[in-house]
C-alpha atoms as a PDB file:
ATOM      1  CA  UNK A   1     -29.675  36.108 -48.333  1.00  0.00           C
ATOM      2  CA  UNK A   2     -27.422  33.772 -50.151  1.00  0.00           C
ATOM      3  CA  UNK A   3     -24.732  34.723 -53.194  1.00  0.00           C
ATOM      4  CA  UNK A   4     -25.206  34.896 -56.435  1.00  0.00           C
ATOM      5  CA  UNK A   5     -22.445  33.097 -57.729  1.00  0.00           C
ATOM      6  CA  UNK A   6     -22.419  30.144 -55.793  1.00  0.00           C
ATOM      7  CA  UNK A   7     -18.456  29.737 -56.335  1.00  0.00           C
ATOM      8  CA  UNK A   8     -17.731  33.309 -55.976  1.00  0.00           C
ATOM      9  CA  UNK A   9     -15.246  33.410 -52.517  1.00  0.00           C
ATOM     10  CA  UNK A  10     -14.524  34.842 -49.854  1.00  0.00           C
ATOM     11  CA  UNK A  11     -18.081  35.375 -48.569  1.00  0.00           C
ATOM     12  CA  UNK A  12     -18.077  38.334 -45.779  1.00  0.00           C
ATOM     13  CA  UNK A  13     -20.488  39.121 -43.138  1.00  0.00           C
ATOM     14  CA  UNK A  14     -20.451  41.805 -40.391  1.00  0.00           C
ATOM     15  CA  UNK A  15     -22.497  43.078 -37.857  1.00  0.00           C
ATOM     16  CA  UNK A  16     -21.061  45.448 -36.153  1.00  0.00           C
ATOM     17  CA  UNK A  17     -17.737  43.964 -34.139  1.00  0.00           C
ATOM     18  CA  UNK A  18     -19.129  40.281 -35.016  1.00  0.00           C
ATOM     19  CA  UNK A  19     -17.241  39.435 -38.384  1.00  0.00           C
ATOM     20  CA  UNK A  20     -16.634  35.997 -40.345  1.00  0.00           C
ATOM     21  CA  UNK A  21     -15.116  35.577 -43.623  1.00  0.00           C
ATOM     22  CA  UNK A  22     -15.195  32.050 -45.056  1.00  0.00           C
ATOM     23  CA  UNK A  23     -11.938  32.317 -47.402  1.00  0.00           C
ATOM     24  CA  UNK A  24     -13.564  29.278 -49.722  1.00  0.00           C
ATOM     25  CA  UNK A  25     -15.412  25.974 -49.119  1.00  0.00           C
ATOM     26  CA  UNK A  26     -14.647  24.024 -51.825  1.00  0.00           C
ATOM     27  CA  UNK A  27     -15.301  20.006 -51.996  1.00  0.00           C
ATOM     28  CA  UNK A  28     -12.617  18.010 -51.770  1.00  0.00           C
ATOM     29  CA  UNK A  29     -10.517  21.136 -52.101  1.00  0.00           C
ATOM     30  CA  UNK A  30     -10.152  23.413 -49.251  1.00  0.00           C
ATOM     31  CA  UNK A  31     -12.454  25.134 -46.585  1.00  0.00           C
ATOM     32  CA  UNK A  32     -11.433  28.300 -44.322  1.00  0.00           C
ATOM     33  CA  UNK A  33     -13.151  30.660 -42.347  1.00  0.00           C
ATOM     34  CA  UNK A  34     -12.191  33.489 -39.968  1.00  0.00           C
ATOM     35  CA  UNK A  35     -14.248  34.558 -37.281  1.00  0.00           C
ATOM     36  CA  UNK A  36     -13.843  37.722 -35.042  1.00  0.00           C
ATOM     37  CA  UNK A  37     -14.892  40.017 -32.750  1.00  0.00           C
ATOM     38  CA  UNK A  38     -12.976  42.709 -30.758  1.00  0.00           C
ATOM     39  CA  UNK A  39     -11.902  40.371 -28.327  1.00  0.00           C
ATOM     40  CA  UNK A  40     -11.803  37.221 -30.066  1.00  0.00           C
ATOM     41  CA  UNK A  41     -10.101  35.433 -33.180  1.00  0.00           C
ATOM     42  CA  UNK A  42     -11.241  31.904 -34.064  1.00  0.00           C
ATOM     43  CA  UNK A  43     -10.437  29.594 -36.619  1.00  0.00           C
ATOM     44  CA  UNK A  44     -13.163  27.906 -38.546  1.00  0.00           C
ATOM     45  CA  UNK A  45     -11.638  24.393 -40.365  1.00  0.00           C
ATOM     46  CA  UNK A  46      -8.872  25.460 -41.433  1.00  0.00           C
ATOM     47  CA  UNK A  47      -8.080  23.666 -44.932  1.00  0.00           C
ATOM     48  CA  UNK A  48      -5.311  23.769 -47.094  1.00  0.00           C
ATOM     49  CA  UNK A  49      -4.362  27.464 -48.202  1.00  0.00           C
ATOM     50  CA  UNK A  50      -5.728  28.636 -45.246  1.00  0.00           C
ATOM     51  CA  UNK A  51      -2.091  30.319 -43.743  1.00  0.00           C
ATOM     52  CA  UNK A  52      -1.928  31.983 -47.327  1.00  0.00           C
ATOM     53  CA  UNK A  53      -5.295  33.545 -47.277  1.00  0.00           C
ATOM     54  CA  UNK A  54      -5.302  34.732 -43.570  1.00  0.00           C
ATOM     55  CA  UNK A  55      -1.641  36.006 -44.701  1.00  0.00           C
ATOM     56  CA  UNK A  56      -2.505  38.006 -47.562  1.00  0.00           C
ATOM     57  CA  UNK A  57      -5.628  39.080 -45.733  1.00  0.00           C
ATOM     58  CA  UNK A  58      -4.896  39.871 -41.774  1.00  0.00           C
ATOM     59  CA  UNK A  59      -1.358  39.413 -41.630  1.00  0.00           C
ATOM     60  CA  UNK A  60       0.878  38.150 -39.042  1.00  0.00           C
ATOM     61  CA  UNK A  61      -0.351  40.612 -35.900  1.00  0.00           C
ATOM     62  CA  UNK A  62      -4.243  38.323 -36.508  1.00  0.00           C
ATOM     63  CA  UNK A  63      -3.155  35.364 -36.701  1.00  0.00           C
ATOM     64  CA  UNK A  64      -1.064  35.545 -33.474  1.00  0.00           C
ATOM     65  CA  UNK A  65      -4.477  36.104 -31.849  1.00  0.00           C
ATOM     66  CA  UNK A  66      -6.256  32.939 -32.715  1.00  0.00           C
ATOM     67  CA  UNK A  67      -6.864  31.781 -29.568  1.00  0.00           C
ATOM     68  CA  UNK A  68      -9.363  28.715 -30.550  1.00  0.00           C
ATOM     69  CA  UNK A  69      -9.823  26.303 -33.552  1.00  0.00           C
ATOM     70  CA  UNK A  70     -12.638  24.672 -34.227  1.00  0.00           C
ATOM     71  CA  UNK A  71     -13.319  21.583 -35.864  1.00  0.00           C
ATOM     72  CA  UNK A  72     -16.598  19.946 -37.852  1.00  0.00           C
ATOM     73  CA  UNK A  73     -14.695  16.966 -38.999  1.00  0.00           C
ATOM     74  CA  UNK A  74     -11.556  15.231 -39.996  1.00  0.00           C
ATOM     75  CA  UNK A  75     -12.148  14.892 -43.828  1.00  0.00           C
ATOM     76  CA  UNK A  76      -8.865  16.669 -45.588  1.00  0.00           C
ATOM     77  CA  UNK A  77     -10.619  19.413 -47.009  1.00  0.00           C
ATOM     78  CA  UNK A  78     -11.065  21.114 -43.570  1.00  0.00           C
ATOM     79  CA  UNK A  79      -7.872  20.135 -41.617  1.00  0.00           C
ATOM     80  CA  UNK A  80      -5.593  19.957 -44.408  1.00  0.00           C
ATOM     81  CA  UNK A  81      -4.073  23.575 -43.451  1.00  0.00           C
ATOM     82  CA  UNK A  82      -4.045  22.758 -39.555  1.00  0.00           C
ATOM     83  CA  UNK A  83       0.053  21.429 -39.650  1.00  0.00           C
ATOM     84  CA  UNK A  84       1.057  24.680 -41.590  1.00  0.00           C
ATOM     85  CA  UNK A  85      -0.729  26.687 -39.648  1.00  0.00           C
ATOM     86  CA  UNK A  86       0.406  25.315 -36.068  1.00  0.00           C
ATOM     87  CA  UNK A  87       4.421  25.141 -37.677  1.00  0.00           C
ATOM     88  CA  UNK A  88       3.869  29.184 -38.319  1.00  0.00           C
ATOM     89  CA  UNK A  89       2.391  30.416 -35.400  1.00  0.00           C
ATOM     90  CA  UNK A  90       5.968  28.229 -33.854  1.00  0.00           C
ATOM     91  CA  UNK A  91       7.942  29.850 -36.374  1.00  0.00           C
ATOM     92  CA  UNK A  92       6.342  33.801 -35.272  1.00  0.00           C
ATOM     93  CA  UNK A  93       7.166  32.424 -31.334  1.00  0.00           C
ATOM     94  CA  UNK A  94       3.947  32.350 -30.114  1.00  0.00           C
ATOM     95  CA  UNK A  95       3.678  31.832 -26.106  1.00  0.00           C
ATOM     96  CA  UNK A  96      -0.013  31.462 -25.256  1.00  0.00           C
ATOM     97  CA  UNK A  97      -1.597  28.265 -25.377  1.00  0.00           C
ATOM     98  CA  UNK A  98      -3.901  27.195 -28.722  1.00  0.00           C
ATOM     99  CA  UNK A  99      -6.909  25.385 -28.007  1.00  0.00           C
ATOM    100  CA  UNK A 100      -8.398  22.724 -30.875  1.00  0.00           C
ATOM    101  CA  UNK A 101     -11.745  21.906 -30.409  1.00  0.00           C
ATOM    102  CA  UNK A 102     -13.410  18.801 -32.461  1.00  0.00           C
ATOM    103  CA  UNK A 103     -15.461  15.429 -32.761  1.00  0.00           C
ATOM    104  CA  UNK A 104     -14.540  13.461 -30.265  1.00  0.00           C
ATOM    105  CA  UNK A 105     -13.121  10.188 -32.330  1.00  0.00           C
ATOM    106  CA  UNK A 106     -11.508  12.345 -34.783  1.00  0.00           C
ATOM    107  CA  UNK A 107      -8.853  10.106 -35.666  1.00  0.00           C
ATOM    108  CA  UNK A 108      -7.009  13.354 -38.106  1.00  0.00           C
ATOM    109  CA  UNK A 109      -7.078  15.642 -35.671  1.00  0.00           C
ATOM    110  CA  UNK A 110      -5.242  13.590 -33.066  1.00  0.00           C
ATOM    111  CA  UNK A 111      -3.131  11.974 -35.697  1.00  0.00           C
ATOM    112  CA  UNK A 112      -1.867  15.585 -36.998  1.00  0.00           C
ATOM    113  CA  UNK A 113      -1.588  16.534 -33.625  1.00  0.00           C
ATOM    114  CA  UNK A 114       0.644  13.580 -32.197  1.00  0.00           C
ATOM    115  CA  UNK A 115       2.757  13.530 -35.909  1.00  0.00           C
ATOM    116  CA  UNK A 116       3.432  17.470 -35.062  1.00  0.00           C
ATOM    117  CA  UNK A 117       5.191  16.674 -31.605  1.00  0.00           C
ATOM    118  CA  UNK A 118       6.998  14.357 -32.832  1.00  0.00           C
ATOM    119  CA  UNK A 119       8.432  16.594 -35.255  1.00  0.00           C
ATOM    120  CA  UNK A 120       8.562  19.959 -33.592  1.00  0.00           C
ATOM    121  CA  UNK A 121       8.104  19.258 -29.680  1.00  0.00           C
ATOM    122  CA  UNK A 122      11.603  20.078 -28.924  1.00  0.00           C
ATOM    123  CA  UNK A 123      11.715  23.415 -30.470  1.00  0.00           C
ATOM    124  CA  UNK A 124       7.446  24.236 -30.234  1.00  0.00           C
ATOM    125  CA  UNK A 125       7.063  27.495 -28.440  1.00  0.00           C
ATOM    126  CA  UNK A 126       3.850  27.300 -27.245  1.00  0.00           C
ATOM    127  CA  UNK A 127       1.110  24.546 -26.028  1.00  0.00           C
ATOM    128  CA  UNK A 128      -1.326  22.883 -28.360  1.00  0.00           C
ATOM    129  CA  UNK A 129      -4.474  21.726 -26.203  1.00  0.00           C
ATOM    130  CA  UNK A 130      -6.874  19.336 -27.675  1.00  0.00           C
ATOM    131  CA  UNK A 131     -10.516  19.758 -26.717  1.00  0.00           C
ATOM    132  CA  UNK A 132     -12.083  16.922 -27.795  1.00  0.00           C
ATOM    133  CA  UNK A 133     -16.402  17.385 -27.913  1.00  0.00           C
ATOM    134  CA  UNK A 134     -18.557  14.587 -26.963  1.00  0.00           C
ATOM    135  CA  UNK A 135     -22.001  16.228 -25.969  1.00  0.00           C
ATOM    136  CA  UNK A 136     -23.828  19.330 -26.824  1.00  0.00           C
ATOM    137  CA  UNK A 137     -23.104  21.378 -23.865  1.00  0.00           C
ATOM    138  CA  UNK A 138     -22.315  25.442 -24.197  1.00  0.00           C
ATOM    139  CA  UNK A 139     -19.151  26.633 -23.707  1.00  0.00           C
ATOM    140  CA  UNK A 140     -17.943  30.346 -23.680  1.00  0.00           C
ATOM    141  CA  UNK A 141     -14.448  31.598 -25.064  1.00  0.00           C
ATOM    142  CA  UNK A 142     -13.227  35.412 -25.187  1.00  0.00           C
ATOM    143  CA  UNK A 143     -16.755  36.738 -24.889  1.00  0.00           C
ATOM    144  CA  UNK A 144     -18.819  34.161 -27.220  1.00  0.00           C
ATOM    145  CA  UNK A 145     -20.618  31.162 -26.389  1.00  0.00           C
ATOM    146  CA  UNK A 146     -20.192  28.091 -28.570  1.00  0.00           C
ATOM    147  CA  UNK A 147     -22.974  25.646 -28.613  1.00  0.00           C
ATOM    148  CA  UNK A 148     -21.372  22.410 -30.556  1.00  0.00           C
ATOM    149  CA  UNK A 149     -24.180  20.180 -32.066  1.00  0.00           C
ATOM    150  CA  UNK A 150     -24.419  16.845 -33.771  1.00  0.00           C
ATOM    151  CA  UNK A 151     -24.869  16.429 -37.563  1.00  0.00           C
ATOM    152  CA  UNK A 152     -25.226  13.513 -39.832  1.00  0.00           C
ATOM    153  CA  UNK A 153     -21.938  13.085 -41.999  1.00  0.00           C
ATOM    154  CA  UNK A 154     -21.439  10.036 -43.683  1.00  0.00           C
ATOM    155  CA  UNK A 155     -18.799   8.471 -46.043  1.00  0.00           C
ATOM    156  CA  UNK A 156     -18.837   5.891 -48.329  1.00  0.00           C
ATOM    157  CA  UNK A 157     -16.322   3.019 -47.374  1.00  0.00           C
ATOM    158  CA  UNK A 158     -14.228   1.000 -49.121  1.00  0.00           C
ATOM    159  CA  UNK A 159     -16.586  -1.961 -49.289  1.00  0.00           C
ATOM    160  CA  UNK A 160     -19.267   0.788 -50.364  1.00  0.00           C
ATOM    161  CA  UNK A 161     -21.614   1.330 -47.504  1.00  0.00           C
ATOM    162  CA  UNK A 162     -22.381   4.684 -46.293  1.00  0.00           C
ATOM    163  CA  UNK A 163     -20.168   4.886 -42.843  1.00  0.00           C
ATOM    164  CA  UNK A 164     -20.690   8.042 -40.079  1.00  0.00           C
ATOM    165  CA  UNK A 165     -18.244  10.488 -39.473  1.00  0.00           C
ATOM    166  CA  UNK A 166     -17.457  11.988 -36.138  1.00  0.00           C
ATOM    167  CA  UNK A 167     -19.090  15.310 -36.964  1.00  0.00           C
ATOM    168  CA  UNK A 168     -20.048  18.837 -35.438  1.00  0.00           C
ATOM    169  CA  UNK A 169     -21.910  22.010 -36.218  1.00  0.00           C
ATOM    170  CA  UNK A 170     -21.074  25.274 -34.105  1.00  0.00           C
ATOM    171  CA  UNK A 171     -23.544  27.701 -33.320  1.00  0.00           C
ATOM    172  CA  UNK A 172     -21.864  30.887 -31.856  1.00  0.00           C
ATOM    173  CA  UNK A 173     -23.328  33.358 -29.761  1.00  0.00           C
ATOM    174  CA  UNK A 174     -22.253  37.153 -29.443  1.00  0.00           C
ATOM    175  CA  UNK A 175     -24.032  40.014 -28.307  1.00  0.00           C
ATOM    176  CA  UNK A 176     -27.085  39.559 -28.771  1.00  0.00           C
ATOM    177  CA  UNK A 177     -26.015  37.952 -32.749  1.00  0.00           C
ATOM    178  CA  UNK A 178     -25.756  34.330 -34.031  1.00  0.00           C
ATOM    179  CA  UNK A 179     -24.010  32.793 -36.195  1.00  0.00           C
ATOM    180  CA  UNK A 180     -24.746  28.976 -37.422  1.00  0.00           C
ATOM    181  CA  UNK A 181     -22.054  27.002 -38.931  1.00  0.00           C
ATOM    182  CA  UNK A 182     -23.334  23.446 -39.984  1.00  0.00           C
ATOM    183  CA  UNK A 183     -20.044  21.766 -41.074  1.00  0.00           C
ATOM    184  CA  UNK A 184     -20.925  19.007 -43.598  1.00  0.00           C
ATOM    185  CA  UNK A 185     -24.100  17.044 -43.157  1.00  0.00           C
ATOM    186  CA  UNK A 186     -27.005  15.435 -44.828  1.00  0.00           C
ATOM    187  CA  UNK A 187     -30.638  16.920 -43.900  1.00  0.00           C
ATOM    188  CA  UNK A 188     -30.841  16.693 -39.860  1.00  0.00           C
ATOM    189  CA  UNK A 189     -33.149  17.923 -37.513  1.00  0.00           C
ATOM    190  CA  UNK A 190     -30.357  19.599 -35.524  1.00  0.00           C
ATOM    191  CA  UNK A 191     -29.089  21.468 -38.564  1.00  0.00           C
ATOM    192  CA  UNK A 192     -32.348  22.772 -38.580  1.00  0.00           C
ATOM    193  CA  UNK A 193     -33.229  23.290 -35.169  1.00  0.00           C
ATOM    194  CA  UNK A 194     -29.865  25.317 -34.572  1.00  0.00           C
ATOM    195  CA  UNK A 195     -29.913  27.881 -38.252  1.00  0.00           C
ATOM    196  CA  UNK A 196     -33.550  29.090 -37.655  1.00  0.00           C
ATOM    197  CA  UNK A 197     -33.643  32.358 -36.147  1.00  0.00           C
ATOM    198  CA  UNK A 198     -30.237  32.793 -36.434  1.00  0.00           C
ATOM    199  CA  UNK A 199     -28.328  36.060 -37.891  1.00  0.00           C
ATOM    200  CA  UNK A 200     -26.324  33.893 -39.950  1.00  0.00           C
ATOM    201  CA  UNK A 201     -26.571  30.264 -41.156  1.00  0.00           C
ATOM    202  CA  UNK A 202     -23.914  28.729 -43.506  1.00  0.00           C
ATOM    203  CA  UNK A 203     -25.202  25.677 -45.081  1.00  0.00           C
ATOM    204  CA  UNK A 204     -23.441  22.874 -47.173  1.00  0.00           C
ATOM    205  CA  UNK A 205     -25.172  21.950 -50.368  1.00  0.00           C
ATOM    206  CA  UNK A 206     -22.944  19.565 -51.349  1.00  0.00           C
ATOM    207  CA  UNK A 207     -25.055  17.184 -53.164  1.00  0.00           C
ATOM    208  CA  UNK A 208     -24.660  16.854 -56.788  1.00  0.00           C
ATOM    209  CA  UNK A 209     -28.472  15.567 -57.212  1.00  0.00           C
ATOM    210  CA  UNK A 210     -31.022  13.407 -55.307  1.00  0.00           C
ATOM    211  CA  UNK A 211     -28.640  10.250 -55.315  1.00  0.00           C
ATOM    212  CA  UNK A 212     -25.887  11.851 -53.554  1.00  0.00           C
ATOM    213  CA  UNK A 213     -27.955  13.308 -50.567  1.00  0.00           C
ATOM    214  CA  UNK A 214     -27.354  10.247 -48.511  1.00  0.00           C
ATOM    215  CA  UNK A 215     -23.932  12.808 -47.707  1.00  0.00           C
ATOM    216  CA  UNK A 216     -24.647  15.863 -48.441  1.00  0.00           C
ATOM    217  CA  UNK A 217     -27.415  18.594 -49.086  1.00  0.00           C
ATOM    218  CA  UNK A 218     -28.848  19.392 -52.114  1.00  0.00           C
ATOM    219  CA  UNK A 219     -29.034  23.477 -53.091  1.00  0.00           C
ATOM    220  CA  UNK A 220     -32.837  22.924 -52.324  1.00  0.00           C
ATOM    221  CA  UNK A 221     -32.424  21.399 -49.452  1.00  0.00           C
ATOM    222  CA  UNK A 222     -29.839  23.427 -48.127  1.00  0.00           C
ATOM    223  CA  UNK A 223     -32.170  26.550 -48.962  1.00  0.00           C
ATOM    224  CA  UNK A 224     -34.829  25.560 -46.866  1.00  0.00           C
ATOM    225  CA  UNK A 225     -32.689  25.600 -43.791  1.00  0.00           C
ATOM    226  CA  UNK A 226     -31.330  28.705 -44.716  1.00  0.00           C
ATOM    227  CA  UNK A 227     -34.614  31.206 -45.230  1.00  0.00           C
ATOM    228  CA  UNK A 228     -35.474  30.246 -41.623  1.00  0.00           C
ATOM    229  CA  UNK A 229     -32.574  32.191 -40.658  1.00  0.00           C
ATOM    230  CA  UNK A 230     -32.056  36.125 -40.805  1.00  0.00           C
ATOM    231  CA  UNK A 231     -29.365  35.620 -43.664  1.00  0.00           C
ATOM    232  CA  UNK A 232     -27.415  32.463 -45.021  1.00  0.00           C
ATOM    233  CA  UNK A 233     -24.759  31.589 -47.450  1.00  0.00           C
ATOM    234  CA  UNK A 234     -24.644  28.104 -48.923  1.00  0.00           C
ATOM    235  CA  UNK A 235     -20.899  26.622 -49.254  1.00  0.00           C
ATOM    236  CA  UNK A 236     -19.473  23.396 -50.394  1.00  0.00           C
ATOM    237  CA  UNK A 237     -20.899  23.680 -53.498  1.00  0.00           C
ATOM    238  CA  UNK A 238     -19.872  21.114 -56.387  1.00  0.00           C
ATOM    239  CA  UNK A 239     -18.519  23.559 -59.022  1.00  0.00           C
END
């Protein structure tokens, strides 16, 4: 299953008490997704507008719960809402600890992070722990187990070569369910490896055309993945 209007957000899946709701994933815009169960809240890259949306949407009492962020990379798109976010949950007087999972060498993250102390630390009102990923291995939080995987994100560099990017999918595990989240990557073999069989894969297919696919997917390409899971949505689609 994918949607028929490829730029048509938010894109909602549920079965039963295992819910995600990807607010938008826009290129070089903004990315945002919610995932829940009864017992858990999670972040998904939270880019910029992603305090309004879960604002509008869940309210206050929600986001409180988000235990656990998680990360696929640094690029602004998909942390570009994480120093709002953090300042409200301060600003509600949240006490339990926030966890941040990402890439380990994600220079954003830890930048945003240390920047935020610096500002806030004497008034913060709850800890920020940073869970920085450097293998593959499963992990379980509030009744779902994680499996972080590598992709292949790349990024041009000043000087014009293609340079990689600390990057992660999340596959995550509930009751029986599945839900693959690949993040931003070219084709890789543990994109693939991780979506099929799954009850949900959500593939980038960010490539404009063949020439781009060096960093990103192309809608083919990203299709392919997909129909080896139960369902899929493709996201990051240039509009």
């Amino acid at each position: 299953m994918t949607q028929t209007n490829l730029h048509k957000y938010p894109l909602v899946w549920r079965k039963d008490d295992f819910f995600i709701k990807i607010y938008s994933s826009i290129p070089n815009v903004s990315t945002g997704i919610l995932l829940t169960t009864s017992k858990t809240t999670f972040i998904i890259d939270p880019g910029d507008g992603i305090l309004r949306d879960l604002n509008q949407d869940v309210g206050a009492e929600t986001i409180l719960r988000v235990s656990d962020i998680f990360i696929s990379h640094g690029h602004h798109d998909h942390v570009g809402g994480v120093w709002s976010l953090l300042t409200y949950l301060s600003v509600l007087r949240r006490r339990q600890p926030l966890s941040i999972y990402y890439p380990k060498g994600c220079i954003e993250i830890e930048s945003i992070y240390k920047a935020f102390l610096k500002v806030y630390k004497k008034e913060l009102s709850y800890e920020i722990i940073l869970k920085p990923i450097n293998d593959e291995k499963l992990f379980t939080r509030h009744s779902v187990k994680i499996k972080p995987f590598k992709v292949n994100h790349r990024e041009i560099s000043p000087d014009g070569k293609y340079v990689s990017v600390p990057s992660l999918g999340f596959k995550f595990f509930y009751d029986s369910k599945s839900i693959c989240y690949g993040g931003d990557t070219a084709f890789c073999e543990n994109l693939v490896k991780m979506a099929k069989g799954s009850d949900l894969a959500i593939i980038e297919a960010g490539a404009h055309d063949e020439s781009t696919t060096e960093l990103h997917m192309t809608i083919e390409q990203a299709s392919t993945i997909g129909k080896t899971a139960k369902e899929y949505f493709l996201v990051h689609v240039p509009q």
